[in-house]
PDB file of N, CA and C in Angstrom:
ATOM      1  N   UNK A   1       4.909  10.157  -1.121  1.00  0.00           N
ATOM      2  CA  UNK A   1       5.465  11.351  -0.550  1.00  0.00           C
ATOM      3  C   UNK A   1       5.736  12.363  -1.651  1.00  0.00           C
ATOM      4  N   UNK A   2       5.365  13.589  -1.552  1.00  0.00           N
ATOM      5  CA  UNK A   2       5.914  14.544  -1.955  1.00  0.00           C
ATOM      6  C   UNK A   2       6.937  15.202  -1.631  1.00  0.00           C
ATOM      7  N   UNK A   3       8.058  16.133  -2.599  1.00  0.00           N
ATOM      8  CA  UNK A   3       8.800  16.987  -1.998  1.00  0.00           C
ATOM      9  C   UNK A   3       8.551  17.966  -2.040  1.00  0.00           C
ATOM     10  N   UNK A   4       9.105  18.792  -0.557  1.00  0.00           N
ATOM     11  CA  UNK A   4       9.159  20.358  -1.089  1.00  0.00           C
ATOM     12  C   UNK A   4      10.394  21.276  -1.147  1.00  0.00           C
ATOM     13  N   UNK A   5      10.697  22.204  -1.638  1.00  0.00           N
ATOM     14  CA  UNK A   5      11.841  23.259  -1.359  1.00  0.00           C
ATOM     15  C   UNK A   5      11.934  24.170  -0.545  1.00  0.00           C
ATOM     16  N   UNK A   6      12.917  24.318   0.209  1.00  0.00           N
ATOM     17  CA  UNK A   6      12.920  25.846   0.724  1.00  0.00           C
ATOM     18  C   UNK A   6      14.486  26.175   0.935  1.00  0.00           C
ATOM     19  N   UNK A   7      14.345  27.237   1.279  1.00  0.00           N
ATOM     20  CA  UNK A   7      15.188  27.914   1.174  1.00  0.00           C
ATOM     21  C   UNK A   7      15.674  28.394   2.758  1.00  0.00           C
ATOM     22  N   UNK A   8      17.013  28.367   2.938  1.00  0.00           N
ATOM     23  CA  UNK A   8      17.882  28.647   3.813  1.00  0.00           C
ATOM     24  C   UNK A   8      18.780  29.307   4.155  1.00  0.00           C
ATOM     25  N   UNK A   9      18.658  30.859   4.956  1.00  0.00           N
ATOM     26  CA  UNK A   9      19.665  31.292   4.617  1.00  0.00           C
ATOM     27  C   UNK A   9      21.204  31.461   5.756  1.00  0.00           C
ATOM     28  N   UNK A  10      22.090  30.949   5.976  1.00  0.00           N
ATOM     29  CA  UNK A  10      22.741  30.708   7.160  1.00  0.00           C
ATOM     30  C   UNK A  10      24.437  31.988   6.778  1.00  0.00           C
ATOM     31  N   UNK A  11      24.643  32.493   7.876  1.00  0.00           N
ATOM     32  CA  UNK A  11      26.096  33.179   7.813  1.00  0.00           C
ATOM     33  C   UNK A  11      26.013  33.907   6.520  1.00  0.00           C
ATOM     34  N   UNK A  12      25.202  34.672   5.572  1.00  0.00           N
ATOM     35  CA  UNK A  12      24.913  35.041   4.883  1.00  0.00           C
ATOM     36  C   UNK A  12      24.835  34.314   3.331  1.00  0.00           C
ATOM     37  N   UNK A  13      24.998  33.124   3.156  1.00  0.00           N
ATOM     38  CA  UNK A  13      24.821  32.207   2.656  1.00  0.00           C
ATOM     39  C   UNK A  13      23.152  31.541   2.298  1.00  0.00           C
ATOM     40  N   UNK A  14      22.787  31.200   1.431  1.00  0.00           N
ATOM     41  CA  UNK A  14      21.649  30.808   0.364  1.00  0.00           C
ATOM     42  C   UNK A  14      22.015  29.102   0.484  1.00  0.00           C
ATOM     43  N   UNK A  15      21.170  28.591   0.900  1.00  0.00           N
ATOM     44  CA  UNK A  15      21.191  26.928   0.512  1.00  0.00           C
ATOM     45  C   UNK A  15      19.745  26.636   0.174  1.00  0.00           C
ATOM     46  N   UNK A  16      19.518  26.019  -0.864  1.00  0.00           N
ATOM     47  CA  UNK A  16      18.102  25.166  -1.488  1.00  0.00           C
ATOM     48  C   UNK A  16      18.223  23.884  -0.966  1.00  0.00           C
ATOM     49  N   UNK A  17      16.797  23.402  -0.309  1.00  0.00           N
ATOM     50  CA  UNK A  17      17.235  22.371   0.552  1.00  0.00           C
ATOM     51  C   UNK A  17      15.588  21.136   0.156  1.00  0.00           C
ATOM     52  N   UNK A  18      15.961  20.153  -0.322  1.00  0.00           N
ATOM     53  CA  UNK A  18      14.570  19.722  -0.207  1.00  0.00           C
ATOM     54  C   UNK A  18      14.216  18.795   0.385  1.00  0.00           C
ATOM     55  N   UNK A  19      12.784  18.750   1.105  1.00  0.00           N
ATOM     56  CA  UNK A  19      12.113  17.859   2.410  1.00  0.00           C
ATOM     57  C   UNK A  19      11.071  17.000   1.934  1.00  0.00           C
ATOM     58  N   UNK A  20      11.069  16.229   2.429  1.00  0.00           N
ATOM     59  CA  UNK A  20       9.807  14.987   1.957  1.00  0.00           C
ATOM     60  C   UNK A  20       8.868  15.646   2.728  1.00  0.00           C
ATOM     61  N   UNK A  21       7.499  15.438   2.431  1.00  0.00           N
ATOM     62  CA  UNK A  21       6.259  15.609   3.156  1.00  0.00           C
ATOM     63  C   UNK A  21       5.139  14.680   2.710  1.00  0.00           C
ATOM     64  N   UNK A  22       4.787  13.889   3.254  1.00  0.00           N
ATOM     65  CA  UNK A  22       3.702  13.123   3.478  1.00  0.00           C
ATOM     66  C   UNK A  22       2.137  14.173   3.159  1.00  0.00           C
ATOM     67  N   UNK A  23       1.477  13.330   1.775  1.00  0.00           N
ATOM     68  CA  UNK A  23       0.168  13.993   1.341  1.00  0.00           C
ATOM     69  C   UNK A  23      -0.482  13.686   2.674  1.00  0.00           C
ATOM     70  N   UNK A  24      -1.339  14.535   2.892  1.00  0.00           N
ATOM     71  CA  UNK A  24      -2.764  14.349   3.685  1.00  0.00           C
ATOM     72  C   UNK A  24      -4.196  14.172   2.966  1.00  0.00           C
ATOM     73  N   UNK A  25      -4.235  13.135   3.760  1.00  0.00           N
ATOM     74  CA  UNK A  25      -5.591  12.937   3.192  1.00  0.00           C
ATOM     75  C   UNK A  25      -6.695  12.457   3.967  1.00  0.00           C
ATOM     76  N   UNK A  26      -7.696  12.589   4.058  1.00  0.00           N
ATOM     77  CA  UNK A  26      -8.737  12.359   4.981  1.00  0.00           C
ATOM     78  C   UNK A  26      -9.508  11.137   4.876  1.00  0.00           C
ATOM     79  N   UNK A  27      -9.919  10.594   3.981  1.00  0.00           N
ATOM     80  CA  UNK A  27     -10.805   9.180   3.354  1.00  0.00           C
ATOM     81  C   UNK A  27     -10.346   9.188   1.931  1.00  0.00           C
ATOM     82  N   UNK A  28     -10.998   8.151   1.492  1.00  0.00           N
ATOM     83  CA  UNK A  28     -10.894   7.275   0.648  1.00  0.00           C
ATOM     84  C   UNK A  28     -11.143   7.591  -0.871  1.00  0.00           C
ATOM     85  N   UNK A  29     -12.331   8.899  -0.808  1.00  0.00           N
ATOM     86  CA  UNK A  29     -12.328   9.455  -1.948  1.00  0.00           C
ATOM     87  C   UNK A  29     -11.890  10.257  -1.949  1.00  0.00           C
ATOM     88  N   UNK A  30     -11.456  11.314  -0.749  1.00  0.00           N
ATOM     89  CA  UNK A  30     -10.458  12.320  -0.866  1.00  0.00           C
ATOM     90  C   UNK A  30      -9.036  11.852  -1.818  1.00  0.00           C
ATOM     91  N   UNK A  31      -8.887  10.627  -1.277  1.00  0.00           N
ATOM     92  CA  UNK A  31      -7.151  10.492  -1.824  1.00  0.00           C
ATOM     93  C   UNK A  31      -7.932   9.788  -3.194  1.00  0.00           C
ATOM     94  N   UNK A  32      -8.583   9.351  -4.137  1.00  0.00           N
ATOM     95  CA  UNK A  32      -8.800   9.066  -5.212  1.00  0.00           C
ATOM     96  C   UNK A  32      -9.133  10.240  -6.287  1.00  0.00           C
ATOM     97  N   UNK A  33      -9.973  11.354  -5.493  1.00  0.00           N
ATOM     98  CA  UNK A  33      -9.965  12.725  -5.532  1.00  0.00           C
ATOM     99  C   UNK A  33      -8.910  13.645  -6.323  1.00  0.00           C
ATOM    100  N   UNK A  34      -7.917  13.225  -5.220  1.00  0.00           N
ATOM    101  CA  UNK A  34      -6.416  13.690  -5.487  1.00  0.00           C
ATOM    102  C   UNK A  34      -5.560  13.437  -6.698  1.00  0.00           C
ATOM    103  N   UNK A  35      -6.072  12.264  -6.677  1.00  0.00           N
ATOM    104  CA  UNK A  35      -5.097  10.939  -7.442  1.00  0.00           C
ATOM    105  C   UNK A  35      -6.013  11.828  -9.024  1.00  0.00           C
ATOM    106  N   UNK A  36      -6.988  11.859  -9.083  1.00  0.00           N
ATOM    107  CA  UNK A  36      -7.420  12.160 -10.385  1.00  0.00           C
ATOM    108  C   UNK A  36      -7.069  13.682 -10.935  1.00  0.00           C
ATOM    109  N   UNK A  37      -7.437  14.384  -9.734  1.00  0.00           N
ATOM    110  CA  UNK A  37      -7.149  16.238  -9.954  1.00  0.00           C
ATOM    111  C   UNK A  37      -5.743  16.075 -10.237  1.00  0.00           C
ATOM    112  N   UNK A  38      -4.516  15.764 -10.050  1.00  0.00           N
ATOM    113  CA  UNK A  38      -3.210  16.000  -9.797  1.00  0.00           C
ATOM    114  C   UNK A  38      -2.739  14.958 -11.115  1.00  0.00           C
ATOM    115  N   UNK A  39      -3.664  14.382 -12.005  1.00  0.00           N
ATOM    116  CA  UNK A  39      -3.173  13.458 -13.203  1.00  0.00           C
ATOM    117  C   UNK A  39      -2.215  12.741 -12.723  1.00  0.00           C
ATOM    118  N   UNK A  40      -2.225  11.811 -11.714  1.00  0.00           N
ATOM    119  CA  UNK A  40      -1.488  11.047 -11.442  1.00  0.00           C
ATOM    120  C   UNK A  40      -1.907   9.510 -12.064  1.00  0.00           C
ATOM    121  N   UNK A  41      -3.127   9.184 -11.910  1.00  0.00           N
ATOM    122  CA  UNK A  41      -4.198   8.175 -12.856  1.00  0.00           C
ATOM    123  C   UNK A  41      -5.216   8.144 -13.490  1.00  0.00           C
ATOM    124  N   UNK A  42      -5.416   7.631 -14.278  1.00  0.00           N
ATOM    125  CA  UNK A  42      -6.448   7.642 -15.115  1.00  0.00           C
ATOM    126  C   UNK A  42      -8.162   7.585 -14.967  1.00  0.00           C
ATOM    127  N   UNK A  43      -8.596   8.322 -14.439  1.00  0.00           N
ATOM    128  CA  UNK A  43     -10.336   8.281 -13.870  1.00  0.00           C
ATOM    129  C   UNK A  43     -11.153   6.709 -14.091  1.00  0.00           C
ATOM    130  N   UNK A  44     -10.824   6.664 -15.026  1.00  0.00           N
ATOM    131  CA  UNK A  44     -11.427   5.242 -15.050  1.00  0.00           C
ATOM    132  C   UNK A  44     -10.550   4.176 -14.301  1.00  0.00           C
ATOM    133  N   UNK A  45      -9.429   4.138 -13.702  1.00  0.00           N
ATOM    134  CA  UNK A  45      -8.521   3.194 -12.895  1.00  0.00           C
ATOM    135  C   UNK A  45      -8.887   3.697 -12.136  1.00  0.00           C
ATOM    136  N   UNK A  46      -8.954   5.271 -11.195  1.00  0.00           N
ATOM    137  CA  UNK A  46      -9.401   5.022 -10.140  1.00  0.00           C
ATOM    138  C   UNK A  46     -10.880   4.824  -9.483  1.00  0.00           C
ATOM    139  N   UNK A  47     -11.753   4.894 -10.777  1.00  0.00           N
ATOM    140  CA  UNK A  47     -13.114   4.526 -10.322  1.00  0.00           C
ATOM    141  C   UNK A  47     -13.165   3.179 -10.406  1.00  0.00           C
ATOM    142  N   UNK A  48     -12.391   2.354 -10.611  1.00  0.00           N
ATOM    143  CA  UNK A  48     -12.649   1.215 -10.526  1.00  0.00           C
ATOM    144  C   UNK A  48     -11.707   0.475  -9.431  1.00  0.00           C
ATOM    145  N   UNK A  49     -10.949   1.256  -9.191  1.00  0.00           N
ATOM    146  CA  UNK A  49     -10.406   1.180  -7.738  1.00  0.00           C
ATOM    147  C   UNK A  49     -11.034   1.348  -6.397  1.00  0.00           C
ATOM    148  N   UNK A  50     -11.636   2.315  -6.730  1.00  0.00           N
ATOM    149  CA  UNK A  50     -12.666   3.231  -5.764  1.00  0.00           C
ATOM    150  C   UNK A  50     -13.761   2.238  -5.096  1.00  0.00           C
ATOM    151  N   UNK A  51     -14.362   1.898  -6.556  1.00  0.00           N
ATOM    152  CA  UNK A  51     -15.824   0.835  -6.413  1.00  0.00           C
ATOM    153  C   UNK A  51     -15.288  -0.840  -6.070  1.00  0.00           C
ATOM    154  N   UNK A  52     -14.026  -0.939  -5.829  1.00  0.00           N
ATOM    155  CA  UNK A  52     -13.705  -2.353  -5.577  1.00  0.00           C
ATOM    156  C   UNK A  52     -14.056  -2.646  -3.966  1.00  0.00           C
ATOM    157  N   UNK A  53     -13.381  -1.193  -3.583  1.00  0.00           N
ATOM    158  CA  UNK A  53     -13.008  -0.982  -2.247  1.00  0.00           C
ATOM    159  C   UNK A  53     -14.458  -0.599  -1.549  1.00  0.00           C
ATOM    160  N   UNK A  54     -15.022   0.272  -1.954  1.00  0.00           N
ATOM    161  CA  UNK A  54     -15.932   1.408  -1.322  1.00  0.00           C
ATOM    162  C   UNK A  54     -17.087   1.503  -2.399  1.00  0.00           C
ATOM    163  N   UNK A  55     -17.575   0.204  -2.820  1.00  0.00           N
ATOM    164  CA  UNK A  55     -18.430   0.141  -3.659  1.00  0.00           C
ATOM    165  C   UNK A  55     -19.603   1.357  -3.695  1.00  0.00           C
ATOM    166  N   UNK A  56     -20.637   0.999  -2.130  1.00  0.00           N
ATOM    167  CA  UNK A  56     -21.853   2.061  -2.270  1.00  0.00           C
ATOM    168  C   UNK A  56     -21.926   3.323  -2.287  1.00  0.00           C
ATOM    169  N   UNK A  57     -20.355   3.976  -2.519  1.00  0.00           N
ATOM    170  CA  UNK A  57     -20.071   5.447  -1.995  1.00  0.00           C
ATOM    171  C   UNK A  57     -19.485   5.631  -3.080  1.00  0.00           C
ATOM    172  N   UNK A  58     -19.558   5.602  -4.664  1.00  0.00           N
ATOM    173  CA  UNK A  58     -18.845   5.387  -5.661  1.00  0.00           C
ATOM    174  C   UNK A  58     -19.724   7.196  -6.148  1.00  0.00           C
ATOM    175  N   UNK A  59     -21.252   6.913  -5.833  1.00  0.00           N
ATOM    176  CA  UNK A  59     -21.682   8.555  -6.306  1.00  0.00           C
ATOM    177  C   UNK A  59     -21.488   9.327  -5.544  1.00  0.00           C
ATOM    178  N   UNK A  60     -20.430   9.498  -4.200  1.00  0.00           N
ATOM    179  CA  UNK A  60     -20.441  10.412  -3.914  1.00  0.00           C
ATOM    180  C   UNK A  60     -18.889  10.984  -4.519  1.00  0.00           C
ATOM    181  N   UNK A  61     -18.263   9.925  -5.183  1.00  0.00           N
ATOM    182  CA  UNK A  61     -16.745  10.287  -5.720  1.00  0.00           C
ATOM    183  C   UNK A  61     -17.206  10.407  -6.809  1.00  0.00           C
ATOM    184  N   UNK A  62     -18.258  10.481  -7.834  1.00  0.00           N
ATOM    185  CA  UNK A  62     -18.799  11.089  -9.132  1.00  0.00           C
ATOM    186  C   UNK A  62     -18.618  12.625  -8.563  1.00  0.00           C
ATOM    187  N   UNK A  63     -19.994  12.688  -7.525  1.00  0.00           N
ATOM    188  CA  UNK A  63     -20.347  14.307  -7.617  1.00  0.00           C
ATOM    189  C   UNK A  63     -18.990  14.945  -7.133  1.00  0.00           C
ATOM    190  N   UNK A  64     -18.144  14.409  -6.242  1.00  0.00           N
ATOM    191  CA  UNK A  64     -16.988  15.360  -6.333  1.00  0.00           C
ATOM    192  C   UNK A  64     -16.339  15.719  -7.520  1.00  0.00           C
ATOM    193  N   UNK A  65     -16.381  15.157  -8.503  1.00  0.00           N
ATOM    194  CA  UNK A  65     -15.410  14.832  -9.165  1.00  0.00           C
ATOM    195  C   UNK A  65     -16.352  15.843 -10.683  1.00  0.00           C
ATOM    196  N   UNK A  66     -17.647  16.206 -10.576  1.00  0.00           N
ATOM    197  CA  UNK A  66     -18.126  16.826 -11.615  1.00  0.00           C
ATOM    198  C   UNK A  66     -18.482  18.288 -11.050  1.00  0.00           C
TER     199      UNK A  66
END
């Protein structure tokens, strides 16, 4: 989960308020996709994550990814 901020303003009053939100993601290389653009892991952990799972579809998470 991610968080986000926003802002609230009630009775003329300012409150910062923050909400969880659930990433979206569509398949399997989308969220490995993610995981690499956003430096959350290391490209080589998740290509070898990737190809454990979803072996024959490993070049299509290359060409996204170049």
């Amino acid at each position: 989960m991610s968080k986000r901020q926003r802002t609230i303003k009630r009775k003329g009053k300012v409150f910062e308020e923050e909400e969880s939100a659930l990433m979206e993601q569509d398949t399997l290389e989308y969220f490995c996709y993610f995981v690499i653009s956003h430096e959350i892991a290391e490209r080589s952990m998740v290509r070898k994550f990737f190809k454990a799972i979803s072996h024959p579809n490993i070049a299509k998470l290359d060409e996204r990814l170049n």
